[in-house]
Protein backbone atom coordinates (compact mmCIF):
# COMPACT_ATOMS: atom_id res chain seq x y z
CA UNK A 1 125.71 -22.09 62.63
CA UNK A 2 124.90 -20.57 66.25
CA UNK A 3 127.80 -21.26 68.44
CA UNK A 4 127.56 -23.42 71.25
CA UNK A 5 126.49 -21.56 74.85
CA UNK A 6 130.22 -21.05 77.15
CA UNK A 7 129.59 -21.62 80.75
CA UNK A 8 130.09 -19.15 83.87
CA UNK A 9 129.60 -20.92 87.46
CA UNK A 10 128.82 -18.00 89.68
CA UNK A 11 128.19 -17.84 93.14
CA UNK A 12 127.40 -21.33 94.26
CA UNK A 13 125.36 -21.16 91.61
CA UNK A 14 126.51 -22.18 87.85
CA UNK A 15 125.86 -19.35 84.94
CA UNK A 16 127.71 -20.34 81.47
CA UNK A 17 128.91 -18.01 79.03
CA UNK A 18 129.54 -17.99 75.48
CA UNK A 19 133.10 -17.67 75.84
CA UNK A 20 134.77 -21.25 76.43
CA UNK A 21 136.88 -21.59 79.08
CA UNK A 22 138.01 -24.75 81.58
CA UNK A 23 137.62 -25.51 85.04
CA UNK A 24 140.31 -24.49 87.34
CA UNK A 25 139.91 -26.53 90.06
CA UNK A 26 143.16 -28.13 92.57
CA UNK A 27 141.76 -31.42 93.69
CA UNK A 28 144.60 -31.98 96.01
CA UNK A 29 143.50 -32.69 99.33
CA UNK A 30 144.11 -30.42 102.15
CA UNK A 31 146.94 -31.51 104.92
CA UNK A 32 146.13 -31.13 108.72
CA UNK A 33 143.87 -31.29 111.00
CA UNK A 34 140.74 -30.11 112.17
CA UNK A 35 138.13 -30.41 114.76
CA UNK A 36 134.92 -32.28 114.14
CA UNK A 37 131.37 -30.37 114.21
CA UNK A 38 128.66 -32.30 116.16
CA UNK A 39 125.06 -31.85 114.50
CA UNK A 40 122.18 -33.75 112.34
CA UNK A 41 124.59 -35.07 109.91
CA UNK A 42 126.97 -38.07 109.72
CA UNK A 43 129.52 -40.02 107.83
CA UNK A 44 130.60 -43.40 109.22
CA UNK A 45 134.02 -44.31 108.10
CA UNK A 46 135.00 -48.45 108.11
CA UNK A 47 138.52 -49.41 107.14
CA UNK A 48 139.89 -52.93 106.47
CA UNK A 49 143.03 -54.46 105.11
CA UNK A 50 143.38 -57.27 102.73
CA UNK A 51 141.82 -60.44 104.79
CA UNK A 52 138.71 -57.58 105.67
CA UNK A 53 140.53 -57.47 109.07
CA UNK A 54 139.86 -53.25 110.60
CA UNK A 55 142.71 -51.14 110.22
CA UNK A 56 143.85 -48.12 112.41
CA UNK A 57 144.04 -45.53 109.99
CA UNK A 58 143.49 -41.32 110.03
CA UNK A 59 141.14 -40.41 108.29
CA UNK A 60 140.26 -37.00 107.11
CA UNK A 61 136.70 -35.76 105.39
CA UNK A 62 135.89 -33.44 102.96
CA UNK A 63 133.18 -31.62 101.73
CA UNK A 64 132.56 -31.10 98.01
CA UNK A 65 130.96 -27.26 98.31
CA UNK A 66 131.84 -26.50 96.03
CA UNK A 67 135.04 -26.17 96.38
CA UNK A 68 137.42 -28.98 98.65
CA UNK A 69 136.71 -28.34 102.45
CA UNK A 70 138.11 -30.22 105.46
CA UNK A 71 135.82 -31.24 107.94
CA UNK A 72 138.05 -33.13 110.04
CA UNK A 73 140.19 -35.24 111.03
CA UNK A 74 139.59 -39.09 113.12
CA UNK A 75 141.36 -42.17 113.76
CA UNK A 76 139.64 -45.32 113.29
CA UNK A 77 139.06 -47.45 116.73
CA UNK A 78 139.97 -51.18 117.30
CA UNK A 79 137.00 -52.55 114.93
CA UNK A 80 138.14 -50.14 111.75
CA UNK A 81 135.00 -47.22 112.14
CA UNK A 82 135.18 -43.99 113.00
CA UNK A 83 132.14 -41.74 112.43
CA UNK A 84 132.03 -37.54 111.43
CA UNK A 85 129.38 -35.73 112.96
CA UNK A 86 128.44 -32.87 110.64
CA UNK A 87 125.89 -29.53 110.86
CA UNK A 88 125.66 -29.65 107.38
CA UNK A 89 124.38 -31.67 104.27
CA UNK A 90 125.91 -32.13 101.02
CA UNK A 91 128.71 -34.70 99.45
CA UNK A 92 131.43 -35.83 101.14
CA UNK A 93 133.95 -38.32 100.71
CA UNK A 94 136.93 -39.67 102.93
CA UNK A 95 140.91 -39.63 102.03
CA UNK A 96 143.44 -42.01 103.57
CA UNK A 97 147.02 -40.47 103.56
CA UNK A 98 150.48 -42.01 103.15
CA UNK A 99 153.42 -40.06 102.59
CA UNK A 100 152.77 -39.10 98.95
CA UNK A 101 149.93 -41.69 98.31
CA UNK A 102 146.15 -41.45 99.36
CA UNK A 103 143.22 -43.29 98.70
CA UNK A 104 140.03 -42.10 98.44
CA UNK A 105 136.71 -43.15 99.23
CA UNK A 106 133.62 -43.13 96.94
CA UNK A 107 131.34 -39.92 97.45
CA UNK A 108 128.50 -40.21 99.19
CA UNK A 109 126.08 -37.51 99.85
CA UNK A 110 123.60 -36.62 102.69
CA UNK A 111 120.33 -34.45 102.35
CA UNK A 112 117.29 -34.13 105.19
CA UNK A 113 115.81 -37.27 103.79
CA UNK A 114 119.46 -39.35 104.16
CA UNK A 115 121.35 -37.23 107.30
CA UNK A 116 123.70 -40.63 107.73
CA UNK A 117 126.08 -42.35 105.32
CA UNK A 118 128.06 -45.26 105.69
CA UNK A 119 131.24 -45.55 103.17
CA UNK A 120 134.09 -48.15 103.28
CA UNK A 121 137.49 -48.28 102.58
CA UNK A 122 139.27 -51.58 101.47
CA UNK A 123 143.07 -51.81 101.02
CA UNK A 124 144.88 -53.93 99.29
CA UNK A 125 148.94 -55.79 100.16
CA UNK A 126 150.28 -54.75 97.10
CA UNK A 127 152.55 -51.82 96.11
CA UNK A 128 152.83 -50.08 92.26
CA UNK A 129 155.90 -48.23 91.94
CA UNK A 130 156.81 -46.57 89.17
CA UNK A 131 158.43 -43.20 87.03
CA UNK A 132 156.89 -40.46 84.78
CA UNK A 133 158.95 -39.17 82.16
CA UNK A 134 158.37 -36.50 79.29
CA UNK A 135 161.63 -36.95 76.29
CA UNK A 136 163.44 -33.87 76.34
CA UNK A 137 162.00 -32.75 79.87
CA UNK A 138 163.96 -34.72 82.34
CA UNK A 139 167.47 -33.21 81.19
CA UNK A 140 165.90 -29.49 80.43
CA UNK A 141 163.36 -28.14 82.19
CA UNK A 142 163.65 -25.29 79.89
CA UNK A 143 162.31 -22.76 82.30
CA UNK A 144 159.57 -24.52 84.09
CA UNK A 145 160.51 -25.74 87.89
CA UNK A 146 159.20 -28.30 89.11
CA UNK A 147 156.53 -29.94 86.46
CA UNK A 148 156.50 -33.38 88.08
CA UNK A 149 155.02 -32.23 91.46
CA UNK A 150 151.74 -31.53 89.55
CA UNK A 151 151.22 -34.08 88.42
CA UNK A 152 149.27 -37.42 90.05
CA UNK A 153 149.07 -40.81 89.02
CA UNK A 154 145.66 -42.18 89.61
CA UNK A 155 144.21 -45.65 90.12
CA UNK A 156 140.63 -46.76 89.71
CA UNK A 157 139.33 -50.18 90.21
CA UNK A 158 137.36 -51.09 87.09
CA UNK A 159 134.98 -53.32 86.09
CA UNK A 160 135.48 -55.77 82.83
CA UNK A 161 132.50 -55.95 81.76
CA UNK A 162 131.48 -52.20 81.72
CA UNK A 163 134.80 -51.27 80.39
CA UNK A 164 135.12 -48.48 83.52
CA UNK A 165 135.06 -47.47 87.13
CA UNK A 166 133.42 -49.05 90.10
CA UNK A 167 132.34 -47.15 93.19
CA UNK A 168 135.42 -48.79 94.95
CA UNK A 169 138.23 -46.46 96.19
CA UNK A 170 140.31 -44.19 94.25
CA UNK A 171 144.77 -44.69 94.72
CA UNK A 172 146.42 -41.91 93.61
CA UNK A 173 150.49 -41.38 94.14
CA UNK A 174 152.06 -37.87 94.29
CA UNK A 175 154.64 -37.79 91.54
CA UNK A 176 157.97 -36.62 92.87
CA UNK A 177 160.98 -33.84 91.84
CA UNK A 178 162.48 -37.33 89.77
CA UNK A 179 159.43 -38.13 88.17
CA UNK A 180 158.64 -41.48 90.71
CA UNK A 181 155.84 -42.07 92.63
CA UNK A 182 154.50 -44.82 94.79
CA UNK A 183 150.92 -46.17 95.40
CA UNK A 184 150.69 -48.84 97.98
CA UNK A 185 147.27 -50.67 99.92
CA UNK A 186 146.60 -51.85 95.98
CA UNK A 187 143.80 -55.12 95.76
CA UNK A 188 144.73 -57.20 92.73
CA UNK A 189 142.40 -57.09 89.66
CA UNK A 190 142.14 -54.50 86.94
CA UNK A 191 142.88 -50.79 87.37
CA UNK A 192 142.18 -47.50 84.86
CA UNK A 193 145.76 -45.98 85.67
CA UNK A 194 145.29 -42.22 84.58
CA UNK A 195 147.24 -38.41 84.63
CA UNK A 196 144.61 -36.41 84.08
CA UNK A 197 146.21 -32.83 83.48
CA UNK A 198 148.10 -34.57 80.55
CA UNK A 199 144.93 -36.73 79.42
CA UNK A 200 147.08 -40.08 79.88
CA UNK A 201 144.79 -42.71 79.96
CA UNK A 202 145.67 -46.72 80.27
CA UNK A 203 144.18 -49.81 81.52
CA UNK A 204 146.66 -52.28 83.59
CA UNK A 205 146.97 -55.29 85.56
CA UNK A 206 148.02 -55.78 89.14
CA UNK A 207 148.58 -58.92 90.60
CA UNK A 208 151.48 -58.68 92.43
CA UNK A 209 154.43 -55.78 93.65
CA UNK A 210 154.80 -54.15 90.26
CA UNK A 211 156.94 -51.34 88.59
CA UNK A 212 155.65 -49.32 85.70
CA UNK A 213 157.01 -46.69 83.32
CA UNK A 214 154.90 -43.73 81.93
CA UNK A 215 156.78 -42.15 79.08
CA UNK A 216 154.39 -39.13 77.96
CA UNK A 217 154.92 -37.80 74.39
CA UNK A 218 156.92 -35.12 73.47
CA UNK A 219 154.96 -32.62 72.22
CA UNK A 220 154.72 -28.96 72.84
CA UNK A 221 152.52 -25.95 73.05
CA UNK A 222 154.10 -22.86 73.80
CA UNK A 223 153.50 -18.71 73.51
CA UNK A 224 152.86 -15.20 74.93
CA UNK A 225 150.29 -13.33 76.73
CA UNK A 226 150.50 -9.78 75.93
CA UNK A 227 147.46 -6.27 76.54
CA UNK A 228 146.47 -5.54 73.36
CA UNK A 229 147.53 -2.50 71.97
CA UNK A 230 150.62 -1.33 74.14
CA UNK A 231 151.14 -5.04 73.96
CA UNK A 232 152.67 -5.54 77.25
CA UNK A 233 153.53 -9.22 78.93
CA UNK A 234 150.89 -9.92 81.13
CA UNK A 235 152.77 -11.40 84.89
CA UNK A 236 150.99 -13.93 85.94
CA UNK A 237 148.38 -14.23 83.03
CA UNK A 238 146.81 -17.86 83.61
CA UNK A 239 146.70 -19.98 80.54
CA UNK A 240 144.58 -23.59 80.37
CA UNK A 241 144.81 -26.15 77.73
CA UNK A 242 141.51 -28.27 78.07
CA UNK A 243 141.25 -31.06 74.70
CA UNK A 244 138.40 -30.72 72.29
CA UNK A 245 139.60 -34.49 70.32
CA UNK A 246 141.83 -36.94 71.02
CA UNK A 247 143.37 -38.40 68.01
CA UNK A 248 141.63 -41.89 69.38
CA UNK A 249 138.29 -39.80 70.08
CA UNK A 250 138.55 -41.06 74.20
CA UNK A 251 137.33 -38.30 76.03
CA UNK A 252 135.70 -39.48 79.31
CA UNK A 253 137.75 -40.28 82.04
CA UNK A 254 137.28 -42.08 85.79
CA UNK A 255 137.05 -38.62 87.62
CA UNK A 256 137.83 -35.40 87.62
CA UNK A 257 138.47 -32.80 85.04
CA UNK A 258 140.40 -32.56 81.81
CA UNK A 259 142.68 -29.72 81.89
CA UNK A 260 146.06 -28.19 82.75
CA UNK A 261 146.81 -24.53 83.66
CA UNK A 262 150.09 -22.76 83.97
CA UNK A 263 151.03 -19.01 85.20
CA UNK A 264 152.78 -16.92 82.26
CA UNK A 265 156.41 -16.05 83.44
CA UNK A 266 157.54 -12.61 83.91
CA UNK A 267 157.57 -11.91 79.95
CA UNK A 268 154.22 -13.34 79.91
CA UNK A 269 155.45 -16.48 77.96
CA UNK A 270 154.03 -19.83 78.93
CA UNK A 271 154.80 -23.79 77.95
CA UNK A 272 152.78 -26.95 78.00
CA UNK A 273 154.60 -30.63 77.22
CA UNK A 274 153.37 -34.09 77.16
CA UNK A 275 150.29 -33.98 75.69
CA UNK A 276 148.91 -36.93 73.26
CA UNK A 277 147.67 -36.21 69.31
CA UNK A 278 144.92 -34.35 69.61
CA UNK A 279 143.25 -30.81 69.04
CA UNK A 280 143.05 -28.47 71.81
CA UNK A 281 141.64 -25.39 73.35
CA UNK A 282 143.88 -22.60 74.94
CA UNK A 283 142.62 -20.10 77.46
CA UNK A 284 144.33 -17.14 78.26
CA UNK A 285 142.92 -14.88 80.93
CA UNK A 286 144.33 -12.04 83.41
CA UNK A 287 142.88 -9.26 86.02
CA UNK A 288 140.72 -7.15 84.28
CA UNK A 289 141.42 -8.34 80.99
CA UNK A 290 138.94 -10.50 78.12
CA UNK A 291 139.51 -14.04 77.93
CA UNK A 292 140.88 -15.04 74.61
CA UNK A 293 140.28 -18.58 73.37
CA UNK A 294 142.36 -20.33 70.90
CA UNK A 295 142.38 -23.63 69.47
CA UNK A 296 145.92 -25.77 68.23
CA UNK A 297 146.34 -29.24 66.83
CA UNK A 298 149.32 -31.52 67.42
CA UNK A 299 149.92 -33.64 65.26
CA UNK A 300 153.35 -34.89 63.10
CA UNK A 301 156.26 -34.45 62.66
CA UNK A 302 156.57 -32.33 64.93
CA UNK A 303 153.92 -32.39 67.77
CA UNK A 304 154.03 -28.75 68.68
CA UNK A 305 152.45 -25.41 68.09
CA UNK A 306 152.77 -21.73 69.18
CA UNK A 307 149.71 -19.53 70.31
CA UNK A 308 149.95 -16.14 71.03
CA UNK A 309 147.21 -13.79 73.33
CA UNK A 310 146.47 -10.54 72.90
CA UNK A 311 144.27 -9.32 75.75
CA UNK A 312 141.53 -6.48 75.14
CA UNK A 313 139.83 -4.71 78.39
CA UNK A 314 137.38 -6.74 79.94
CA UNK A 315 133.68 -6.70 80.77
CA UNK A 316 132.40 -6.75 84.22
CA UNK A 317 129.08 -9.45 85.10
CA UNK A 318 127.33 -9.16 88.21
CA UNK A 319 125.30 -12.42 88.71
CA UNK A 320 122.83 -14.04 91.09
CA UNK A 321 120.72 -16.92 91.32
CA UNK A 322 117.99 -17.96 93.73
CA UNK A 323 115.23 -19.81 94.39
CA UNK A 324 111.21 -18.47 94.33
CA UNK A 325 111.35 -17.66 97.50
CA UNK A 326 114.25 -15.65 96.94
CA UNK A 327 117.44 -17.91 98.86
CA UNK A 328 120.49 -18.07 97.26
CA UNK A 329 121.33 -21.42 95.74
CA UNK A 330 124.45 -23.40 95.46
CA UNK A 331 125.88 -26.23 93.47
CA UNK A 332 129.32 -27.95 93.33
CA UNK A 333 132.27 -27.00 90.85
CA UNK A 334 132.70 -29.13 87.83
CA UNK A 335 133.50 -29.07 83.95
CA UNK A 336 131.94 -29.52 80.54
CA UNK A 337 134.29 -29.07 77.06
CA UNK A 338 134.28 -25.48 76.16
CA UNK A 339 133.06 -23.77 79.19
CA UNK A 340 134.60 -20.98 81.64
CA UNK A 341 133.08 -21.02 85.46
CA UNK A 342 132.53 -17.49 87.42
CA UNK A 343 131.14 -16.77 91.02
CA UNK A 344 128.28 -15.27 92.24
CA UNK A 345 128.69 -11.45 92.54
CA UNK A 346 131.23 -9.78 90.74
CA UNK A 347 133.27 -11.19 87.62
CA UNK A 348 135.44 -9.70 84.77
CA UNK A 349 137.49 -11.15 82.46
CA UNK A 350 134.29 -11.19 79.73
CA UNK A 351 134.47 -9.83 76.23
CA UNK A 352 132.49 -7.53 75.01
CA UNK A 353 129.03 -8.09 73.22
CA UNK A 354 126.27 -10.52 73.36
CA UNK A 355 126.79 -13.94 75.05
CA UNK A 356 124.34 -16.83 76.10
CA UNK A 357 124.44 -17.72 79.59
CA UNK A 358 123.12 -20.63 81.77
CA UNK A 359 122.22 -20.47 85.21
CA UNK A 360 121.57 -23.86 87.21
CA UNK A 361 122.28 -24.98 91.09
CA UNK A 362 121.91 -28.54 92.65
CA UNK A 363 118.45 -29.48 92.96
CA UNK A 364 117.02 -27.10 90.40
CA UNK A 365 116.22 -26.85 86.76
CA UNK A 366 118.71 -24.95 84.28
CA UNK A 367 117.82 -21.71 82.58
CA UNK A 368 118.90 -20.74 79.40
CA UNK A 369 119.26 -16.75 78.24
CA UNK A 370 120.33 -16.14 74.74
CA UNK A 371 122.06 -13.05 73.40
CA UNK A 372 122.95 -11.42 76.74
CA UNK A 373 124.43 -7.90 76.56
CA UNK A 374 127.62 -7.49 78.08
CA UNK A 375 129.82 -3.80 78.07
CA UNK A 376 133.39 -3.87 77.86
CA UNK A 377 134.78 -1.43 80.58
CA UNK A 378 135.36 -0.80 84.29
CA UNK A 379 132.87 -1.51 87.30
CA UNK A 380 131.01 1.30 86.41
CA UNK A 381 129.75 -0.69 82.64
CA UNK A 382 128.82 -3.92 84.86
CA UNK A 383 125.92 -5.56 83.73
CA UNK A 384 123.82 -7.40 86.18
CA UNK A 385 121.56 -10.43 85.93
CA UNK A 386 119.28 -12.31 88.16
CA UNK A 387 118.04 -15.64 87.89
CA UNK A 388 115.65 -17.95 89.85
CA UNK A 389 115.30 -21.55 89.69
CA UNK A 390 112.57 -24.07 90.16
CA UNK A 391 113.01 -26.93 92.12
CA UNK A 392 113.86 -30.19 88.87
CA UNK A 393 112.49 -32.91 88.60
CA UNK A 394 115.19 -36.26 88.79
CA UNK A 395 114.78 -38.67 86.46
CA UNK A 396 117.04 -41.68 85.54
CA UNK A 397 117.45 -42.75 81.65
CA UNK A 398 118.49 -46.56 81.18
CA UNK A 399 119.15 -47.61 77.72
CA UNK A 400 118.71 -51.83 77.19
CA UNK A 401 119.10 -54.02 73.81
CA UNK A 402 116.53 -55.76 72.06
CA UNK A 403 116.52 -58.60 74.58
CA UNK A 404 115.88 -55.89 77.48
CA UNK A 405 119.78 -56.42 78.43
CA UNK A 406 121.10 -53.30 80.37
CA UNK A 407 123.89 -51.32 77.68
CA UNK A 408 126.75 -50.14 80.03
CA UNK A 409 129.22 -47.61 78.44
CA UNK A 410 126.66 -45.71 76.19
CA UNK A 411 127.60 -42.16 75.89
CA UNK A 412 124.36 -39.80 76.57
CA UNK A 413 123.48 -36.13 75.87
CA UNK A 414 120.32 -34.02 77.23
CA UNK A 415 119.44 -30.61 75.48
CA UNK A 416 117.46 -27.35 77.21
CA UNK A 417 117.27 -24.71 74.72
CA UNK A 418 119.92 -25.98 72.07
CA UNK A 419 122.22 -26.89 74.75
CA UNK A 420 124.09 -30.21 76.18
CA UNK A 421 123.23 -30.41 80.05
CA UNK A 422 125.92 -32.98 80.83
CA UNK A 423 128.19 -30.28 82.63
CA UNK A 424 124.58 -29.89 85.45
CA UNK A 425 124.49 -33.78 86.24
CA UNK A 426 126.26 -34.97 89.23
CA UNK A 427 129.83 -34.71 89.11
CA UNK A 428 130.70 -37.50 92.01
CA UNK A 429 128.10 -40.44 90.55
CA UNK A 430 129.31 -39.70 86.84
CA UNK A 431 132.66 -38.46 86.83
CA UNK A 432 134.20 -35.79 84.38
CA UNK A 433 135.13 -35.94 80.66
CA UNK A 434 133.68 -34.91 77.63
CA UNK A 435 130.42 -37.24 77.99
CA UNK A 436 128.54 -39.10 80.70
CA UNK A 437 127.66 -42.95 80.40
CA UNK A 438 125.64 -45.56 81.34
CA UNK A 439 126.92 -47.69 84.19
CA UNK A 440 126.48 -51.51 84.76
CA UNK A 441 122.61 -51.42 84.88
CA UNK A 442 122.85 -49.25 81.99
CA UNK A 443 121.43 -46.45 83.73
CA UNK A 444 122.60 -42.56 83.47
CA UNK A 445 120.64 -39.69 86.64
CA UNK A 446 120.07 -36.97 84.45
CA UNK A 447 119.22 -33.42 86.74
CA UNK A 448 118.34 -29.94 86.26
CA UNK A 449 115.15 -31.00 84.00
CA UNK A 450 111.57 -29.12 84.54
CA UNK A 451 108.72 -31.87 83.76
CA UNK A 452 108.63 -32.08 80.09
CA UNK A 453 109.97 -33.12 77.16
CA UNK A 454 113.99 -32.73 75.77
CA UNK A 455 116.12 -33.94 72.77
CA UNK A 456 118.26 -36.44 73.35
CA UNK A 457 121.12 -38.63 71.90
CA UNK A 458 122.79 -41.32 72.38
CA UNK A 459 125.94 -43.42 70.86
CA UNK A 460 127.54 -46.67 71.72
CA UNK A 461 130.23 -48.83 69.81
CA UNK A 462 128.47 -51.43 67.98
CA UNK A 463 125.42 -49.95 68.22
CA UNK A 464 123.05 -47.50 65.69
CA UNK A 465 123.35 -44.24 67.20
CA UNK A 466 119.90 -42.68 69.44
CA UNK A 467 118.22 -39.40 68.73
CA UNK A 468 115.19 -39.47 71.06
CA UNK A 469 112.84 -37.52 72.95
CA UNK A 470 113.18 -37.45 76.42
CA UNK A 471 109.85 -37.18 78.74
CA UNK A 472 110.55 -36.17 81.95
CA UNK A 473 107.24 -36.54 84.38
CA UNK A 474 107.63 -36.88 88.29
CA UNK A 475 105.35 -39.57 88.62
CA UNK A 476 107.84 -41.74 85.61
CA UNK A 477 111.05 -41.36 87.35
CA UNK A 478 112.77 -44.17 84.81
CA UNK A 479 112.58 -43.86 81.49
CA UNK A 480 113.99 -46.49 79.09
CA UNK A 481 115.64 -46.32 75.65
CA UNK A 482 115.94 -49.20 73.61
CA UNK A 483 119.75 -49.26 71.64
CA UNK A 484 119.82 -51.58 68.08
CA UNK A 485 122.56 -53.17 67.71
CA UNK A 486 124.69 -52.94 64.02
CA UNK A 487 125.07 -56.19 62.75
């Protein structure tokens, strides 16, 4: 069986690789302040407390680009608005700051043919408070300082009847040295309450001030990073653990990627904890050196496992991607199962051999190269590839019953040369996790498709799963899919 394509994200521009690999990406929001840019862009800000009464709040905006970017910093006037003036287009979204709590607002996104966007932030009277805990942790850190400040506690209206998020605000409390954190401004209704570097998922209930307990399992992954050969420890070798199953098969969460890195130590030995039942991939990579990728299950009676790295020399990849007339392109920073990202221009840290790579950037089609040579060696061995993309052609996919009912929840898939797109479509609309699905109106965007037609699948609970062919033509911008329900 041909193994599935690895993904390298080079340059603003996204190449994959046939390596595996996570997304290392700190989603914690910068602290300051900066000046605002006047230009043909905006972002109107409107704040409100519980009776929809404006609220003086700072605000700060950033720019998804793809990496986190301030843009500024404003506080809201008597009537709850402020507004950004911007020079350039893209996604943005606003953050609210309190002490170790913010709340964010839902992404929106300006282009030439929408330069202004409105977005809203509602707050809520009520306060969660609560404690994260990992048995065996909070007594022995056993080497590891500080593994509660990484962590985040995140709260996502959600919607009953889909089963997930709304475009409503995001809470999120910064877990403390104790393990507690606070989230106040809460509205009372149903919340996804998630840690997503230890793949915690849980729905809860808020109706009033509330306290509530995480106790996260005690399980373990642990081992050493060493050059192969002299077998040295590798300082500061990073090491991800990204999951490949859940023991409950949930994958997709609210936002955000699934993973959790850590720095090797000084004898290049590194530890994970807290993680559910589940298989999992580990990624090992250093300066110079070839990514190693290993996979570990925890399971009982023990819940941990040991995974040792040794490192072989590298292989240099010089990469670009541009557009027919020859511009550079760009495209945000996200995550698919399996799948390393890399920059435009130089990158090592490849194997040896032949690899498949995938180039793609916002508003253009993917491209798919099988079997790419790559030398292991110094900068002298690089190898070099160019790629330009077409502009693609957007098309949304609904999926309905037999009644022409709209299917929320139903987890899709879109195939260009053997492989699954999801990790191109649109990080902020979708969110992360291991599949995309329909929302409410039972619609998923799907991007990066030339006109044509692709393989695609489809699977809901209750429901026979879809293999279909997906025709994408510009002047049929919704296609539908009709799901039969088992009976």
């Amino acid at each position: 069986m041909k193994p599935a394509p690895k993904i390298l994200f080079v340059g603003g521009a996204l190449v994959a690789i046939a390596l595996g690999g996570v997304v290392l990406w700190d989603q914690r929001p910068w602290k300051g302040t900066w000046g605002i840019d006047t230009g043909a862009y905006a972002v109107t800000v409107i704040v409100t407390g519980p009776d929809e009464k404006p609220l003086e709040r700072k605000v700060t905006l950033y720019r998804l680009d793809p990496d986190l970017v301030p843009e500024g910093t404003a506080a809201t006037d008597a009537q709850g608005r402020c507004r950004f003036s911007l020079d350039k287009k893209g996604r943005y979204y606003a953050s609210l700051e309190e002490g170790r709590a913010r709340c964010d607002a839902p992404v929106v996104e300006l282009t030439d043919e929408t330069p202004e966007a409105q977005t809203r932030i509602a707050l809520g009277a009520l306060t969660l408070t609560g404690r994260v805990s990992i048995p065996g942790r909070d007594e022995k850190r056993e080497g590891v300082e500080g593994w509660q400040k990484a962590l985040i506690v995140h709260l996502c209206f959600c919607s009953a009847d889909a089963g997930g998020a709304t475009g409503r605000a995001e809470h999120a409390g910064y877990v403390d040295s104790s393990g507690a954190f606070r989230i106040p401004d809460l509205a009372p209704g149903d919340y996804v309450l998630e840690i997503r570097s230890k793949f915690h998922r849980e729905r809860i209930r808020i109706d009033r001030d509330a306290e509530h307990f995480i106790r996260l399992p005690a399980s373990r992954i642990e081992g050493r990073v060493v050059s192969q050969g002299k077998r040295e420890s590798l300082l500061d070798a990073l090491v991800a653990v990204q999951p490949v199953r859940f023991e409950d098969g949930v994958f997709d969460f609210t936002r955000g990627a699934l993973y959790e890195d850590r720095t090797a130590d000084e004898n290049g030995a590194f530890v994970f904890t807290g993680f559910p039942a589940g298989r999992y991939r580990i990624v090992a990579t250093g300066g110079g050196w070839a990514r190693q990728i290993r996979e570990v299950v925890l399971a009982p009676p023990d819940f941990a496992a040991r995974v040792d790295f040794e490192l072989p020399t590298g292989a240099f990849l010089n990469i670009s991607v541009a557009d027919p007339q020859g511009r550079p392109l760009s495209q945000p920073n996200f995550l698919m199962e399996g799948i390393q990202w890399g920059y435009a221009g130089s990158n090592a840290g490849f194997s040896g051999g032949a690899h498949d790579l995938i180039a793609h950037a916002r508003g253009h089609t993917v491209e798919v190269r099988h079997a790419v040579p790559l030398q292991a060696g110094g900068e002298e061995e690089m190898s070099k590839v160019a790629f330009v993309l077409k502009p693609h052609v957007p098309v949304q996919v609904r999926f309905v019953d037999a009644e022409e009912s709209p299917v929320a929840g139903v987890r899709c898939r879109v195939e260009v040369g053997g492989v699954d797109i999801q990790p191109f479509m649109d990080r902020a609309s979708l969110g992360g996790g291991r599949f995309v699905s329909s929302d409410a109106d039972g619609i998923v965007p799907v991007w990066g498709l030339a006109e044509g037609a692709y393989p695609l699948k489809a699977e809901k609970e209750g429901f026979a799963p879809l293999s279909a062919t997906l025709t994408v033509d510009p002047r049929s911008p919704l296609v539908a899919f009709e799901m039969s329900r088992l009976h």
